[in-house]
Protein backbone atom coordinates (compact mmCIF):
# COMPACT_ATOMS: atom_id res chain seq x y z
CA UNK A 1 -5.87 5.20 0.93
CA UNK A 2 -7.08 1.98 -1.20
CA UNK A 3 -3.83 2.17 -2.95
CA UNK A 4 -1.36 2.01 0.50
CA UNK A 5 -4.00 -0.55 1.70
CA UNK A 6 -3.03 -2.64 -1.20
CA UNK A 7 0.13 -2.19 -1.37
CA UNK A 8 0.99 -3.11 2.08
CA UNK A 9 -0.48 -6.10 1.90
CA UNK A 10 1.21 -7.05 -1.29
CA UNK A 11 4.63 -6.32 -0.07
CA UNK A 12 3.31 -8.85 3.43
CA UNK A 13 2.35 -11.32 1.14
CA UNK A 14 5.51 -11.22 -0.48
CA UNK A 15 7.52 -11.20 2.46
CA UNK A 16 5.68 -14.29 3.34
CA UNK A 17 6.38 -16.05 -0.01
CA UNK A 18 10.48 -15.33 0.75
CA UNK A 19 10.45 -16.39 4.53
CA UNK A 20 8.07 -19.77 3.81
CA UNK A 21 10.52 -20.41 0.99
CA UNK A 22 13.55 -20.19 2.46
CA UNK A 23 12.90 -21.48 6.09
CA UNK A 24 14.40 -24.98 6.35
CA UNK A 25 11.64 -27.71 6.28
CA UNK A 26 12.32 -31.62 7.72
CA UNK A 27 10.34 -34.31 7.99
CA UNK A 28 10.56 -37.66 10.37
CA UNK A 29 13.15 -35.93 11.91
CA UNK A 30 14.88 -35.58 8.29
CA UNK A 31 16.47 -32.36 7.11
CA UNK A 32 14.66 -31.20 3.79
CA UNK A 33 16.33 -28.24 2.83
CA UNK A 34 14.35 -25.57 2.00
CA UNK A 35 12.04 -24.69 -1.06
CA UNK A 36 14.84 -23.02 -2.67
CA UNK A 37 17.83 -25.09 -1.91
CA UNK A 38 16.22 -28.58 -0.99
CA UNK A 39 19.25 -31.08 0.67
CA UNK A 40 22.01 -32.39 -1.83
CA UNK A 41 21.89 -35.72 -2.62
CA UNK A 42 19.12 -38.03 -2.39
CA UNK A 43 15.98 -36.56 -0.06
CA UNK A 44 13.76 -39.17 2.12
CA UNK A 45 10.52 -40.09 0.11
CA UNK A 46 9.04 -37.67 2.99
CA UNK A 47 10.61 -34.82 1.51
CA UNK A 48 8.40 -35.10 -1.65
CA UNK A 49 5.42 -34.05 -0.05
CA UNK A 50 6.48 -31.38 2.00
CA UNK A 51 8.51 -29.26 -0.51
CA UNK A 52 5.72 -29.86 -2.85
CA UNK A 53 2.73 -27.96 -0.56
CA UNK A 54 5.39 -26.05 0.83
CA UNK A 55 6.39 -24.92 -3.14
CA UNK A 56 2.39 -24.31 -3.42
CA UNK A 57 2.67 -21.77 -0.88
CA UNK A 58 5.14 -20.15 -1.90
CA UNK A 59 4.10 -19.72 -5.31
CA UNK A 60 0.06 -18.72 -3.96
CA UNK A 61 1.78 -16.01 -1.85
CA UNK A 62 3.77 -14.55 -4.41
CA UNK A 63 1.78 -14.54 -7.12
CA UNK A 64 -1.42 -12.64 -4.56
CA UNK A 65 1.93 -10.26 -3.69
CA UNK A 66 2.32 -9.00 -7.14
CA UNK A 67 -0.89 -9.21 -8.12
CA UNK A 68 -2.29 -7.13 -4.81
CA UNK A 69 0.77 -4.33 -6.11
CA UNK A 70 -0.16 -4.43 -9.35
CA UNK A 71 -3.85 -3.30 -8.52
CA UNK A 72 -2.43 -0.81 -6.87
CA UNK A 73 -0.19 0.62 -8.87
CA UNK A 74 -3.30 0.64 -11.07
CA UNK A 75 -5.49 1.90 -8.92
CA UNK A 76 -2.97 4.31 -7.77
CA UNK A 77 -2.50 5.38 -12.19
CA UNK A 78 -6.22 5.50 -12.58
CA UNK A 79 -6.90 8.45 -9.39
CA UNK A 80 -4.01 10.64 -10.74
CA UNK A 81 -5.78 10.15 -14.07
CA UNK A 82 -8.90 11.31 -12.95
CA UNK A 83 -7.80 13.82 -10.06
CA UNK A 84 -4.82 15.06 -12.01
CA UNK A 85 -2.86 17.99 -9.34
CA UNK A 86 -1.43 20.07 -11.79
């Protein structure tokens, strides 16, 4: 149970990660881009900011994705280990 539990939130936070870092930012009324393809040319001094904490987040929630399915793919090796069903 542990190991879905972990799982599913993994995958979430991942899904979070792609839709923060592809959703289209602006700022003053500027278009931004998004963290992923920011606007060609030069960006407003605005911009900065914005893909920068926006990049944070993206990064936070991606790296808690894989690391929430990593523990439970480990947690998952470690009860078939110990409970083997053969």
């Amino acid at each position: 149970m542990l190991t879905k539990i972990l799982g599913a939130v993994g995958a979430v936070l991942l899904i979070v990660g792609v839709v923060f870092a592809v959703r289209p930012i602006s700022a003053a009324g500027d278009s931004c881009g998004s963290v992923f393809q920011p606007d060609k040319g030069i960006t407003p001094m605005q911009c900065d900011a914005r893909l920068s904490s926006r990049g944070t987040l993206v990064i936070g929630f991606g790296a808690g994705g894989v690391a929430l399915l990593l523990a439970a793919f480990a947690t998952a090796t470690l009860q078939n280990r110990r409970n083997p069903t053969t």
